[in-house]
N, C-alpha and C. Protein backbone atom coordinates (compact mmCIF):
# COMPACT_ATOMS: atom_id res chain seq x y z
N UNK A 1 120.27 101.86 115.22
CA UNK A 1 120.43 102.55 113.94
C UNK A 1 121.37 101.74 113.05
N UNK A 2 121.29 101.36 111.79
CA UNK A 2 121.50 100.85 111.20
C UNK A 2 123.15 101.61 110.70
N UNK A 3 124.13 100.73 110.49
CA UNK A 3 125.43 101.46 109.83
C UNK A 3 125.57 101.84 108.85
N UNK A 4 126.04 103.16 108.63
CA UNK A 4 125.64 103.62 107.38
C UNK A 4 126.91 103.08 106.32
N UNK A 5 126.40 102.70 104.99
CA UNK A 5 127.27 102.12 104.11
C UNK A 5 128.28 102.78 103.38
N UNK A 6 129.19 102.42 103.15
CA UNK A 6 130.28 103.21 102.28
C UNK A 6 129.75 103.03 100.51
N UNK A 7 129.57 104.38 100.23
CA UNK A 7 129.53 104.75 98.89
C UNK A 7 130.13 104.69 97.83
N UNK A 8 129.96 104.12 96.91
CA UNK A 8 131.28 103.26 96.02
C UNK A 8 130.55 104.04 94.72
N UNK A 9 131.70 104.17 93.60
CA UNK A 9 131.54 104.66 92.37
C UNK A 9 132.20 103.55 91.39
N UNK A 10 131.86 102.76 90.67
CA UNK A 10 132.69 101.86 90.49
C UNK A 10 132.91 102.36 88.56
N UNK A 11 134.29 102.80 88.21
CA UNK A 11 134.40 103.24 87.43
C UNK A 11 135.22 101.91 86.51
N UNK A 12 134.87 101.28 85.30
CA UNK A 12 135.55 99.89 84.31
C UNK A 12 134.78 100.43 82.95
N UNK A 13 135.47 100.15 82.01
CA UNK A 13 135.48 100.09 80.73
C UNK A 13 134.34 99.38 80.18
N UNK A 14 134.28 97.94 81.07
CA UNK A 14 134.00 96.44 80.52
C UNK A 14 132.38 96.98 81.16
N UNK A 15 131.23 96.97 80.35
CA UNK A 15 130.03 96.86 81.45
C UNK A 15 130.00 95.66 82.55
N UNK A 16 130.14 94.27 82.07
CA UNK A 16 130.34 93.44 82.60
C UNK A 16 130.95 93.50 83.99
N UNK A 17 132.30 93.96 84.03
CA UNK A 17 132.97 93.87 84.78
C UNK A 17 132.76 95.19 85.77
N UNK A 18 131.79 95.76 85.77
CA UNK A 18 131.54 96.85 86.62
C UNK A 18 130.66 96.34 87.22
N UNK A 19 129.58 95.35 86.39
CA UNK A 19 128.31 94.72 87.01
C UNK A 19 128.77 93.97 88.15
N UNK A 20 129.88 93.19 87.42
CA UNK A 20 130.26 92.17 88.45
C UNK A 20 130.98 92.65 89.84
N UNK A 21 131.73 93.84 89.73
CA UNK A 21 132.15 94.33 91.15
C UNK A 21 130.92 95.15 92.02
N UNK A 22 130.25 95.38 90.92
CA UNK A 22 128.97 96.05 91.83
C UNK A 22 128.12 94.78 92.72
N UNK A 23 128.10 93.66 91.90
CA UNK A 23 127.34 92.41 92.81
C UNK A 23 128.48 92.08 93.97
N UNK A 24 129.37 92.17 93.61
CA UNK A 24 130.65 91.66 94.54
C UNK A 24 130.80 92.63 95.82
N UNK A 25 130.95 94.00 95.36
CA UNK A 25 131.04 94.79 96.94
C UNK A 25 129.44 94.81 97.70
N UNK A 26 128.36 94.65 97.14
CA UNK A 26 127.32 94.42 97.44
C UNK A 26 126.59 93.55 98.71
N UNK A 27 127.12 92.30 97.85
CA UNK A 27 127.15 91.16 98.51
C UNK A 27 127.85 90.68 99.68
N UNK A 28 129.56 90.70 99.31
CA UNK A 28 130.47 90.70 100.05
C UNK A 28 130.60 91.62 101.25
N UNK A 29 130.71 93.24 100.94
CA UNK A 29 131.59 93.80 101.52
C UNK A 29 129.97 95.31 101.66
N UNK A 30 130.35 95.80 103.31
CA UNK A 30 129.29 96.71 103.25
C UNK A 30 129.58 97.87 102.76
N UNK A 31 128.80 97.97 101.31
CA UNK A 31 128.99 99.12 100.57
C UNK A 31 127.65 99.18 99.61
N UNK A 32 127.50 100.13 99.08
CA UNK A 32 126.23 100.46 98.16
C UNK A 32 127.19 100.61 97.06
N UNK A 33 126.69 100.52 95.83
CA UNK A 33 127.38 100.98 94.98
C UNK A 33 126.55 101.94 94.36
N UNK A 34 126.73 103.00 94.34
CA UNK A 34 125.59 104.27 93.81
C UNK A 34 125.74 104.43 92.18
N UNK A 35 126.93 103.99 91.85
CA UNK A 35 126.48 104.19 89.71
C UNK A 35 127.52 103.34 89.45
N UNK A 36 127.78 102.96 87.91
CA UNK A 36 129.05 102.51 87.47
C UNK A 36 128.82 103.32 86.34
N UNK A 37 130.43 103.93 85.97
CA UNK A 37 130.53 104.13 84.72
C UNK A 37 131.82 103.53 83.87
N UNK A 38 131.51 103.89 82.43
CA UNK A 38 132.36 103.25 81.35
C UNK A 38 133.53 104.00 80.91
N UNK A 39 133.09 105.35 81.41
CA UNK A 39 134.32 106.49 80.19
C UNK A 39 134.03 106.92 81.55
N UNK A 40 135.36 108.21 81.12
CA UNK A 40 136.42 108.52 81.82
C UNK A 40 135.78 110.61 82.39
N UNK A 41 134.71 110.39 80.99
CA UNK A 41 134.41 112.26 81.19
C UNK A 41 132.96 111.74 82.00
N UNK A 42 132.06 110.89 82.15
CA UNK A 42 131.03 110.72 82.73
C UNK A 42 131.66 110.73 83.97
N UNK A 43 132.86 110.56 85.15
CA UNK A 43 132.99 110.17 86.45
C UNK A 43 133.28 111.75 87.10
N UNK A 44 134.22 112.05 87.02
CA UNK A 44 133.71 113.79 87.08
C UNK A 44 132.43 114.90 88.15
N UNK A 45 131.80 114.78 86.67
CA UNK A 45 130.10 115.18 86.90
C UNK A 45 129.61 114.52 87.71
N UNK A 46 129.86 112.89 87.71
CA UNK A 46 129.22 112.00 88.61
C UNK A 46 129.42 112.67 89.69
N UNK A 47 130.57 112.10 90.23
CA UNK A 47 131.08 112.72 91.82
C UNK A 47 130.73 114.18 92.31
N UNK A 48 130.80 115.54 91.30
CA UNK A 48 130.42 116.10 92.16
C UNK A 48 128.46 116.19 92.39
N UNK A 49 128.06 115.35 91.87
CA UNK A 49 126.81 115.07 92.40
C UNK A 49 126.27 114.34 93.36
N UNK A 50 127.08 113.45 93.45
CA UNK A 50 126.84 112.16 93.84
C UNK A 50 127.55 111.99 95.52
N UNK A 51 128.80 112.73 95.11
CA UNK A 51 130.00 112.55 96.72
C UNK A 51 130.22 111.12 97.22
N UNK A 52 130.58 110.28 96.37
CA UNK A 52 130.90 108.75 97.06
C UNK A 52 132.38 109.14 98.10
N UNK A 53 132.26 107.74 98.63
CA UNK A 53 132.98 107.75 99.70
C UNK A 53 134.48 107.55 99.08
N UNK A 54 134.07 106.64 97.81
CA UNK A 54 135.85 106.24 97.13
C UNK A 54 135.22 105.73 95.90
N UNK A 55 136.31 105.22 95.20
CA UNK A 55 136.13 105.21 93.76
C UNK A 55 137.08 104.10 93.46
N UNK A 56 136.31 102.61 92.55
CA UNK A 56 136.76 102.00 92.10
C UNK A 56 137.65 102.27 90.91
N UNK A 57 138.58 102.42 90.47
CA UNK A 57 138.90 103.08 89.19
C UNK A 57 139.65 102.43 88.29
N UNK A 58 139.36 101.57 87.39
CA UNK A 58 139.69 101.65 86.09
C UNK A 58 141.07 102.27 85.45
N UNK A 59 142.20 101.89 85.26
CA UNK A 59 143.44 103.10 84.47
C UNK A 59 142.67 103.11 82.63
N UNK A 60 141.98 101.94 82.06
CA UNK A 60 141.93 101.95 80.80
C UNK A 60 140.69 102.46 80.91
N UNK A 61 140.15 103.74 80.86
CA UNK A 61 138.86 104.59 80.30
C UNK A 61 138.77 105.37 78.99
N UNK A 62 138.41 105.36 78.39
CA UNK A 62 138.20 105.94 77.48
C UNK A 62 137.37 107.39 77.62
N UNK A 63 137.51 107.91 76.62
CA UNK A 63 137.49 109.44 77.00
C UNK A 63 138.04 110.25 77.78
N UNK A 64 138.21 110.11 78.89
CA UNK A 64 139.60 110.82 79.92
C UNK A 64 140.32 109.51 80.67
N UNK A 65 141.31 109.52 80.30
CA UNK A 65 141.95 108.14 80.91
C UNK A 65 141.47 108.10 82.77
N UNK A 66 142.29 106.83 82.94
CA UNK A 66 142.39 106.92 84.51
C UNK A 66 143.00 107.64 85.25
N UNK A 67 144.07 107.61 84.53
CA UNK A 67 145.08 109.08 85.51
C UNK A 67 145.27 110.07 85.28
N UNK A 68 144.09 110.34 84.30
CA UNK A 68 143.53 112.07 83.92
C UNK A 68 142.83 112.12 85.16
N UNK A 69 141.85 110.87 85.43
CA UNK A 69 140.26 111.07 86.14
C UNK A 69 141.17 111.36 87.60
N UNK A 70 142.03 110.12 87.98
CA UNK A 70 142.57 110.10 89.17
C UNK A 70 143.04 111.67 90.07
N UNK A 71 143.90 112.38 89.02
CA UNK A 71 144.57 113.68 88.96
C UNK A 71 143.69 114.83 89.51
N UNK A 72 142.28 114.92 88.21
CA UNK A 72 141.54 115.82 88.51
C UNK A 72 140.42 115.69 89.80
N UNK A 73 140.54 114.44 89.94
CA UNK A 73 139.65 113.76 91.50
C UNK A 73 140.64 114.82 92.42
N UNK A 74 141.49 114.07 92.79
CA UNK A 74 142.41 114.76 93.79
C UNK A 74 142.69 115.99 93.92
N UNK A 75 142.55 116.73 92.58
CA UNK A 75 142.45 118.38 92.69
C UNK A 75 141.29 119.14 93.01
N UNK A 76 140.28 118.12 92.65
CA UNK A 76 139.10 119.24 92.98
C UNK A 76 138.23 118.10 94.38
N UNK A 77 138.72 117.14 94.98
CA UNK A 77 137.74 116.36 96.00
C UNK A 77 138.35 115.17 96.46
N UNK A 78 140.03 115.33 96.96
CA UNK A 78 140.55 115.08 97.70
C UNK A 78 140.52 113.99 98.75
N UNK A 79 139.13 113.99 99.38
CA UNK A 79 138.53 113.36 100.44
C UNK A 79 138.00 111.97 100.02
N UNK A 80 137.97 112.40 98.58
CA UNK A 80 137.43 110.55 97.95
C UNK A 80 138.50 109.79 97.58
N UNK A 81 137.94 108.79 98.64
CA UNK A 81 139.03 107.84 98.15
C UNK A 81 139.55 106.78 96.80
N UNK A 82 140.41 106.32 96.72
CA UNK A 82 140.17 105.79 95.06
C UNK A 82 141.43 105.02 95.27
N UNK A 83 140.76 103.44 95.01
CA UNK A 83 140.95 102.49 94.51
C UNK A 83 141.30 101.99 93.29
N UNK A 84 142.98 102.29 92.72
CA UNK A 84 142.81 101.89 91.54
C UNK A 84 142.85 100.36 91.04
N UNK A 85 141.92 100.34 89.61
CA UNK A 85 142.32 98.53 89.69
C UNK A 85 142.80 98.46 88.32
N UNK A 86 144.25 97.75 88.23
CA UNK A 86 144.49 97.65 86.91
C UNK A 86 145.13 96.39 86.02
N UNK A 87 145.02 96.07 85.06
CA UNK A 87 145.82 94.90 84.54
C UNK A 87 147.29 95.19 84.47
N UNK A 88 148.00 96.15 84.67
CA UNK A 88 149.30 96.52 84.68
C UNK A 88 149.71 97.05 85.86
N UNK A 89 150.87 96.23 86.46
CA UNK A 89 151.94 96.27 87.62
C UNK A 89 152.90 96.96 87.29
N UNK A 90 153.45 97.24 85.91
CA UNK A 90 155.08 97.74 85.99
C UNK A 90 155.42 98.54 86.74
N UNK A 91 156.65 99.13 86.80
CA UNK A 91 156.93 100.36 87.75
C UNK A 91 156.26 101.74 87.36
N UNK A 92 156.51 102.05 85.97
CA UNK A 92 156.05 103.09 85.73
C UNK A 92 154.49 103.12 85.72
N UNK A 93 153.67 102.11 85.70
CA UNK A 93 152.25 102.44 86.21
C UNK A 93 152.11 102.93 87.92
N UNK A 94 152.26 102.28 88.12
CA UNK A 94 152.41 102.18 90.17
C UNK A 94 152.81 103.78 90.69
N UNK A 95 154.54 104.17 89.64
CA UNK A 95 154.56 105.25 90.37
C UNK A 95 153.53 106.56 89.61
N UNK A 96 153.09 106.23 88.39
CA UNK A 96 152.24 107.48 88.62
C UNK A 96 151.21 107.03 89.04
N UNK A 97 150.71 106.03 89.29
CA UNK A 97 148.98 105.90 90.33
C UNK A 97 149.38 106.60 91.66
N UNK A 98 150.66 106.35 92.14
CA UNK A 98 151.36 107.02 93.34
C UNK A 98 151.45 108.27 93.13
N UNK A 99 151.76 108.78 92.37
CA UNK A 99 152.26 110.57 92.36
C UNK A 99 150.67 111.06 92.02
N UNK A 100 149.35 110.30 91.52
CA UNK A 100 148.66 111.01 91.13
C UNK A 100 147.50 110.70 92.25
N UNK A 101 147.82 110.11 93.69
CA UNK A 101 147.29 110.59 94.79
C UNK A 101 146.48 109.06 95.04
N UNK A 102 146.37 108.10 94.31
CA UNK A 102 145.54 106.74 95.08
C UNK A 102 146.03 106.81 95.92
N UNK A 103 145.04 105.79 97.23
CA UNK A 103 144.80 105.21 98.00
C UNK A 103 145.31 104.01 98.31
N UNK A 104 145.05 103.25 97.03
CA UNK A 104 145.17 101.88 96.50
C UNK A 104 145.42 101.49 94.99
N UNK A 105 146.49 100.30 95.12
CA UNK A 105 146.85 99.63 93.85
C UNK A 105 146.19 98.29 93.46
N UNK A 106 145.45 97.89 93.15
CA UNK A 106 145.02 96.42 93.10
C UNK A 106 145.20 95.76 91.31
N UNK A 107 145.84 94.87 91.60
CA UNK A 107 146.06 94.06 89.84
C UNK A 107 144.88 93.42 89.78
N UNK A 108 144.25 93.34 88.89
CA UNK A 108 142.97 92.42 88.20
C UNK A 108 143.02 91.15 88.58
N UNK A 109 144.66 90.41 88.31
CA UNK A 109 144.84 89.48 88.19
C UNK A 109 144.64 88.76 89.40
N UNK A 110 144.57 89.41 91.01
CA UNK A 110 144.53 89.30 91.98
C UNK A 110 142.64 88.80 92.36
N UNK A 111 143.27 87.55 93.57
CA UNK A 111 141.36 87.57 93.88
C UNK A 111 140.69 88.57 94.24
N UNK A 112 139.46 88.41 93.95
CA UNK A 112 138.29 88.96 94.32
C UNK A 112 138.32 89.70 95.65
N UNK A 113 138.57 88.57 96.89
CA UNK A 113 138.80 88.81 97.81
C UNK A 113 139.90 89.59 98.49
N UNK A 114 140.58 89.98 97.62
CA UNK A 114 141.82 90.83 97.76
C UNK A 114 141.58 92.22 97.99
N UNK A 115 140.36 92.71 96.90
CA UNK A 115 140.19 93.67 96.77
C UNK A 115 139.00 94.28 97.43
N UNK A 116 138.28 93.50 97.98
CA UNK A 116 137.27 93.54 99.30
C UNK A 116 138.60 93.80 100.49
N UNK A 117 139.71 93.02 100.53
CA UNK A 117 140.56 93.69 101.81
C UNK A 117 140.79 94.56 101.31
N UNK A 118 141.48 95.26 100.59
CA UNK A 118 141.86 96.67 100.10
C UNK A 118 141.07 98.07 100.17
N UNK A 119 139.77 97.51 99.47
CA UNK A 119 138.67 98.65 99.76
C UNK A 119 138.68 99.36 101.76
N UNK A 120 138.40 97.90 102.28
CA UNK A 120 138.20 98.19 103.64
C UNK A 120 139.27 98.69 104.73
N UNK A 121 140.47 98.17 104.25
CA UNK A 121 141.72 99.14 104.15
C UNK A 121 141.83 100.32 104.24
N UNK A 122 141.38 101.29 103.08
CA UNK A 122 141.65 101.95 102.52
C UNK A 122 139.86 102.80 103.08
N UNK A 123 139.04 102.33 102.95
CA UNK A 123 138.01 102.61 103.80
C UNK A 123 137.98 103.37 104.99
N UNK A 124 139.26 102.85 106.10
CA UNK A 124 139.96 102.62 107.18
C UNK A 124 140.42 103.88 107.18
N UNK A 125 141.13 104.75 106.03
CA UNK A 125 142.48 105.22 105.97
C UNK A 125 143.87 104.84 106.14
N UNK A 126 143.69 103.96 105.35
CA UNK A 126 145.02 102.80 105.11
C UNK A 126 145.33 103.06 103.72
N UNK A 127 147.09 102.96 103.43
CA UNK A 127 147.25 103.32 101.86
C UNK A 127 147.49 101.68 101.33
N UNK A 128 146.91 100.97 100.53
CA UNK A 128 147.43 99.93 100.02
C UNK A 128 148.29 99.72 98.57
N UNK A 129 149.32 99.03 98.65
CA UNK A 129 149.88 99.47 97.53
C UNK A 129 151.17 98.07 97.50
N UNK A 130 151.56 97.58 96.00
CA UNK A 130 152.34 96.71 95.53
C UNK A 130 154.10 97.05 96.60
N UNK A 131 154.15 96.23 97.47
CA UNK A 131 155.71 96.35 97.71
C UNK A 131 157.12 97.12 97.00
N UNK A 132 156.26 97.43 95.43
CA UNK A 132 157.38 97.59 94.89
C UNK A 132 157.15 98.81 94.76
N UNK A 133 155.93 99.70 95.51
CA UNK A 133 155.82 100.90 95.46
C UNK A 133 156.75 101.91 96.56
N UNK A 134 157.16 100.94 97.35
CA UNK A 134 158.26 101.10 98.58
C UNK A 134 158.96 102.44 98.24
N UNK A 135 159.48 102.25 97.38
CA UNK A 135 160.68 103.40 97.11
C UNK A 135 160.07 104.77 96.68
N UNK A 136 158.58 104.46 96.20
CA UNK A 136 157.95 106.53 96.19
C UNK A 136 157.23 106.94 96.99
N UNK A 137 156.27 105.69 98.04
CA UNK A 137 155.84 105.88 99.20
C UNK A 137 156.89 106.00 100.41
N UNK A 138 157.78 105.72 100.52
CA UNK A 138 158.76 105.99 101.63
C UNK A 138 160.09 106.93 101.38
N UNK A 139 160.90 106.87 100.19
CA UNK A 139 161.52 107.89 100.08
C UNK A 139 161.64 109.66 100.24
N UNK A 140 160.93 109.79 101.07
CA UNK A 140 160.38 111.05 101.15
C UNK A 140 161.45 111.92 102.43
N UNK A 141 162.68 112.80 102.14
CA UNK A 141 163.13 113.32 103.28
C UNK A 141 162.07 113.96 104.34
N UNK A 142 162.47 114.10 105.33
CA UNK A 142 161.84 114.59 106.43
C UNK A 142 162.08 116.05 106.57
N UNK A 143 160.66 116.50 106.26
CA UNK A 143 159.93 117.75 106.34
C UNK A 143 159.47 118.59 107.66
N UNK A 144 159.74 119.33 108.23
CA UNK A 144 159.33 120.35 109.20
C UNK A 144 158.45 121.59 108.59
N UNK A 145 156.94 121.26 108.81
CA UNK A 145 156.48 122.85 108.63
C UNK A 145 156.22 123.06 109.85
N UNK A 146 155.68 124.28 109.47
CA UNK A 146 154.95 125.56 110.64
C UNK A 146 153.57 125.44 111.11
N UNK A 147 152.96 125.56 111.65
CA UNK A 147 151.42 125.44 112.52
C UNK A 147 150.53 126.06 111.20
N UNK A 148 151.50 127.44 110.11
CA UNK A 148 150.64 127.83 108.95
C UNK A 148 150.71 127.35 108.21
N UNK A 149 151.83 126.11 107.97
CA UNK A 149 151.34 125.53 106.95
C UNK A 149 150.77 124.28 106.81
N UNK A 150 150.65 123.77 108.05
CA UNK A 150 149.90 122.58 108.51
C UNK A 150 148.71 122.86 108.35
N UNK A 151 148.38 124.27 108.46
CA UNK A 151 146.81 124.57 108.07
C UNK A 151 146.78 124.81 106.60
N UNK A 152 147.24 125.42 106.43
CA UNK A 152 147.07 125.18 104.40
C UNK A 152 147.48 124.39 103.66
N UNK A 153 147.96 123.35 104.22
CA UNK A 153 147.80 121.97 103.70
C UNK A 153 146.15 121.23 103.83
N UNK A 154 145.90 121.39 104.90
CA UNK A 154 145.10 120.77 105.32
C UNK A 154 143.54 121.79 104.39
N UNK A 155 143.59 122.95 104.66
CA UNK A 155 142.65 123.38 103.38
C UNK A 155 142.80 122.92 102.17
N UNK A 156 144.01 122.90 101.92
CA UNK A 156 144.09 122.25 100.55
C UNK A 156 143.40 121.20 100.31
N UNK A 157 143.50 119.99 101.15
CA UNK A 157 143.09 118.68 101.00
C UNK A 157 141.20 118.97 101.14
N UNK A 158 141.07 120.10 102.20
CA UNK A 158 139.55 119.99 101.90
C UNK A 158 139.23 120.78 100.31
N UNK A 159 139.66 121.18 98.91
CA UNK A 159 139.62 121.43 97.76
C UNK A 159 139.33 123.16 97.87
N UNK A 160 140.25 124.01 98.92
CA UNK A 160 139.70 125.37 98.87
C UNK A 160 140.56 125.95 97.67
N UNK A 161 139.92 127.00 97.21
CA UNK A 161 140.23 127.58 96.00
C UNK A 161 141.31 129.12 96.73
N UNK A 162 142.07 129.36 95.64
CA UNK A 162 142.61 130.47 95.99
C UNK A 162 141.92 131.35 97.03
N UNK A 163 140.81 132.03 96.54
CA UNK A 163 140.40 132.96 96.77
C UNK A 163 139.51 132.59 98.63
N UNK A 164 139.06 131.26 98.42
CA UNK A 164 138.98 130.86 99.89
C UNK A 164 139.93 130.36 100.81
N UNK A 165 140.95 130.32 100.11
CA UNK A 165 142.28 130.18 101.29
C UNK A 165 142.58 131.53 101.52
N UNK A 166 141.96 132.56 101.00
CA UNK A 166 142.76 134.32 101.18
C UNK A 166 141.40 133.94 102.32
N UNK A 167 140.43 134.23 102.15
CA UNK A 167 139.51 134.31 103.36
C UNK A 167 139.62 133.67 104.38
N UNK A 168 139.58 132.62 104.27
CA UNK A 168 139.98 131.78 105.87
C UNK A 168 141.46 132.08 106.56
N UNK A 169 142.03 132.25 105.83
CA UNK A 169 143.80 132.91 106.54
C UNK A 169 143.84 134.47 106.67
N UNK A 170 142.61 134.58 106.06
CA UNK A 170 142.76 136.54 106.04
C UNK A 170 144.38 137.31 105.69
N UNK A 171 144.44 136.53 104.36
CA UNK A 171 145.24 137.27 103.26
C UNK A 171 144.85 137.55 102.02
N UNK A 172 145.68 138.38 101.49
CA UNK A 172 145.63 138.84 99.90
C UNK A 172 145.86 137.31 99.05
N UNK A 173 144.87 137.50 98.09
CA UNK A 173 145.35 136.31 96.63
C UNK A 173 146.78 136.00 96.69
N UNK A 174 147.06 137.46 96.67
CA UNK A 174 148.88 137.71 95.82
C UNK A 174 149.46 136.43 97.19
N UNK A 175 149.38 136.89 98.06
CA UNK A 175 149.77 136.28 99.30
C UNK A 175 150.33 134.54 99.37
N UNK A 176 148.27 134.62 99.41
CA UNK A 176 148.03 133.08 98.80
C UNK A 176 148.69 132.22 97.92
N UNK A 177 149.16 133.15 96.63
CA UNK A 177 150.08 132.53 95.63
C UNK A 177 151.55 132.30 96.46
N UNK A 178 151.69 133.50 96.89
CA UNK A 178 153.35 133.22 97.54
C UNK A 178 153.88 132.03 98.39
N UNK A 179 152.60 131.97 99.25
CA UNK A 179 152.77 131.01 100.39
C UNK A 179 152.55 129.56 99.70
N UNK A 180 152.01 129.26 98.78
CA UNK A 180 151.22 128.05 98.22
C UNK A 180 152.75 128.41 97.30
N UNK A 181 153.28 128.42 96.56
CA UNK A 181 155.10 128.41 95.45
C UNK A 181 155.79 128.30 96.81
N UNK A 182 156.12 128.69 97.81
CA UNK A 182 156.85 128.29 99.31
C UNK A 182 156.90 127.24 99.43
N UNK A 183 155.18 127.38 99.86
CA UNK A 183 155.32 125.71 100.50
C UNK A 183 155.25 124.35 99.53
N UNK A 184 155.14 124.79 98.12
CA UNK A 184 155.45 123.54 97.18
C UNK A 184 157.25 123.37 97.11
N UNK A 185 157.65 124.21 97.33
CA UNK A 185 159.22 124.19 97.31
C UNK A 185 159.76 123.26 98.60
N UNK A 186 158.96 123.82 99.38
CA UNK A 186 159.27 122.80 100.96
C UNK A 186 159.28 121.62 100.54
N UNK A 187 158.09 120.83 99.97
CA UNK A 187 157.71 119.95 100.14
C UNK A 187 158.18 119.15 98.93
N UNK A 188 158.69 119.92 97.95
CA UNK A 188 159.59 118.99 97.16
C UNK A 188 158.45 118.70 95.62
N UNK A 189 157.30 119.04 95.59
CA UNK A 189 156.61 119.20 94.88
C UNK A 189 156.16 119.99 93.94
N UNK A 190 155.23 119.97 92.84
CA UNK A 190 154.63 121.04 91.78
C UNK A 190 153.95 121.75 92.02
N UNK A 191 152.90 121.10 92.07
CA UNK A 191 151.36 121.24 91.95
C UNK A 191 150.64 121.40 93.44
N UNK A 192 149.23 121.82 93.13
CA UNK A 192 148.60 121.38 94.49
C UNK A 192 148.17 120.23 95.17
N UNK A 193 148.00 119.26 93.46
CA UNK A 193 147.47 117.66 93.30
C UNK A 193 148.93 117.00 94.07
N UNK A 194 149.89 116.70 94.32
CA UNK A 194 151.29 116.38 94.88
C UNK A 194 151.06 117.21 96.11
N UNK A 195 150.93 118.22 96.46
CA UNK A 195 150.90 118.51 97.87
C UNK A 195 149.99 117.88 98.49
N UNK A 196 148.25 117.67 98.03
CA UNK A 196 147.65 116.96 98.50
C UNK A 196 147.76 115.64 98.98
N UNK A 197 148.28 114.85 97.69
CA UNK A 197 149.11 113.59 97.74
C UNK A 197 149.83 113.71 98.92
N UNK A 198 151.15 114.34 98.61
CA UNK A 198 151.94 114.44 99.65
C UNK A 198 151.32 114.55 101.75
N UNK A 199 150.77 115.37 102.11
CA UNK A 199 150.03 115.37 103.18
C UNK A 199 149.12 114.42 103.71
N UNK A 200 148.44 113.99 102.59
CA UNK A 200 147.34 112.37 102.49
C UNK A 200 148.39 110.90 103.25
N UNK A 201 149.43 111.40 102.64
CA UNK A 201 149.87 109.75 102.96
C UNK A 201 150.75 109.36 104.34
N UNK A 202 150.92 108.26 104.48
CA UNK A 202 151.74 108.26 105.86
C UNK A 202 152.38 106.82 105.61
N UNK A 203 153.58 106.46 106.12
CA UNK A 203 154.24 105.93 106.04
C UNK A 203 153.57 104.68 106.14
N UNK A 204 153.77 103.60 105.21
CA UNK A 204 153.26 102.42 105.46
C UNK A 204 154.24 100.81 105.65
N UNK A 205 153.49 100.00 106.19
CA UNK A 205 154.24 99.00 106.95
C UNK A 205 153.94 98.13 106.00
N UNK A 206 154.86 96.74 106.09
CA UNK A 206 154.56 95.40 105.43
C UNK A 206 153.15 94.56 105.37
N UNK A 207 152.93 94.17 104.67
CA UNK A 207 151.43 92.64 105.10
C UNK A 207 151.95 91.78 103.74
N UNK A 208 152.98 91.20 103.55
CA UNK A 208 152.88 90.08 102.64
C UNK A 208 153.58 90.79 101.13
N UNK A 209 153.21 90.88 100.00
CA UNK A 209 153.34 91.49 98.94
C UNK A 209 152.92 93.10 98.91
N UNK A 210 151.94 93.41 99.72
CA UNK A 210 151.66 94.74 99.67
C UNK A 210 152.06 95.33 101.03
N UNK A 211 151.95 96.89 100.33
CA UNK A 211 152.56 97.82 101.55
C UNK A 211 150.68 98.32 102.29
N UNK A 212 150.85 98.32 103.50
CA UNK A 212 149.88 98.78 104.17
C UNK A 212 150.21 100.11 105.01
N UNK A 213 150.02 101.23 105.21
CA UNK A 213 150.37 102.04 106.15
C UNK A 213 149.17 103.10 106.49
């Protein structure tokens, strides 16, 4: 039986440059690439039709930026992974690609072949990310939950909605709300998109300039 391929969404501004990573993971690296898009409100709709495995992503989109798209990925489908690729390193890019739940950081400026390791990385369940992301991927005090909230984390990350976290835990909404403001307090976080984040990641080790973990 033949291995089944990893599903790629390859989201760039540039047509060009979507063509060209679509020939590139193609060729190179075993993956299909099932669409590319240009803007930022077409990727969305895509995915929930489509369900790729991860997502090339673009920060400069037009119509919903990248770390609109990134944000609302992670809130509503968690499980896809996403690759961001961008012409900007500074700090303040990195840490919100970090707070807004990637996988992966990759600079443009970087080879080709860089980002064929990264995908497969990250493919893996590996977080890849600039060294200098060190301090928001690892600063994190050490957390103790409960067996309940190890499970409603973990719903979370599969995208359950209020009203199906009251059913599967067999509680009230009201409940649901209480325990979900708890356990964002535990965890040092806002949102559900940061708790997800938060639970997704795991401590990562050195390889050169980037962090791998």
């Amino acid at each position: 039986m033949a291995e089944r391929k990893l599903r790629v969404i390859v989201a760039d501004d540039h047509p060009l440059i979507a063509s060209a990573l679509r020939d590139l993971l193609e060729r190179e690296h075993h993956a299909k690439v099932i669409a590319e898009v240009t803007d930022g409100q077409e990727l969305l709709p895509l995915c929930e039709r489509e369900h790729p495995d991860l997502i090339v992503l673009d920060l400069q989109l037009p119509g919903l930026s990248g770390l609109e798209c990134l944000r609302l990925l992670k809130t509503r489908a968690p499980q896809i992974k996403v690759v961001v690729l961008s012409a900007f390193g500074d700090a303040e890019t990195v840490r919100q690609v970090v707070a807004g739940g990637a996988e992966g950081f990759v600079l443009k400026t970087m080879a080709p072949q860089h980002l064929l390791e990264a995908i497969t990385q990250v493919a893996q369940g590996q977080l890849v990310y600039p060294r200098s992301a060190r301090r928001w991927l690892t600063h994190r005090p050490p957390v103790e939950l409960s067996p309940f909230d190890e499970k409603l984390l973990s719903l979370l990350a599969k995208g359950f909605t209020n009203k199906e976290l009251a059913a599967e835990l067999r509680i009230s909404p009201n409940t649901v709300k209480h325990h979900l403001k708890r356990l964002f307090r535990t965890l040092g976080v806002s949102n559900r998109t940061e708790a997800v984040s938060w639970y997704l990641r795991r401590l990562p080790t050195h390889q050169g300039d980037y962090l791998i973990g």
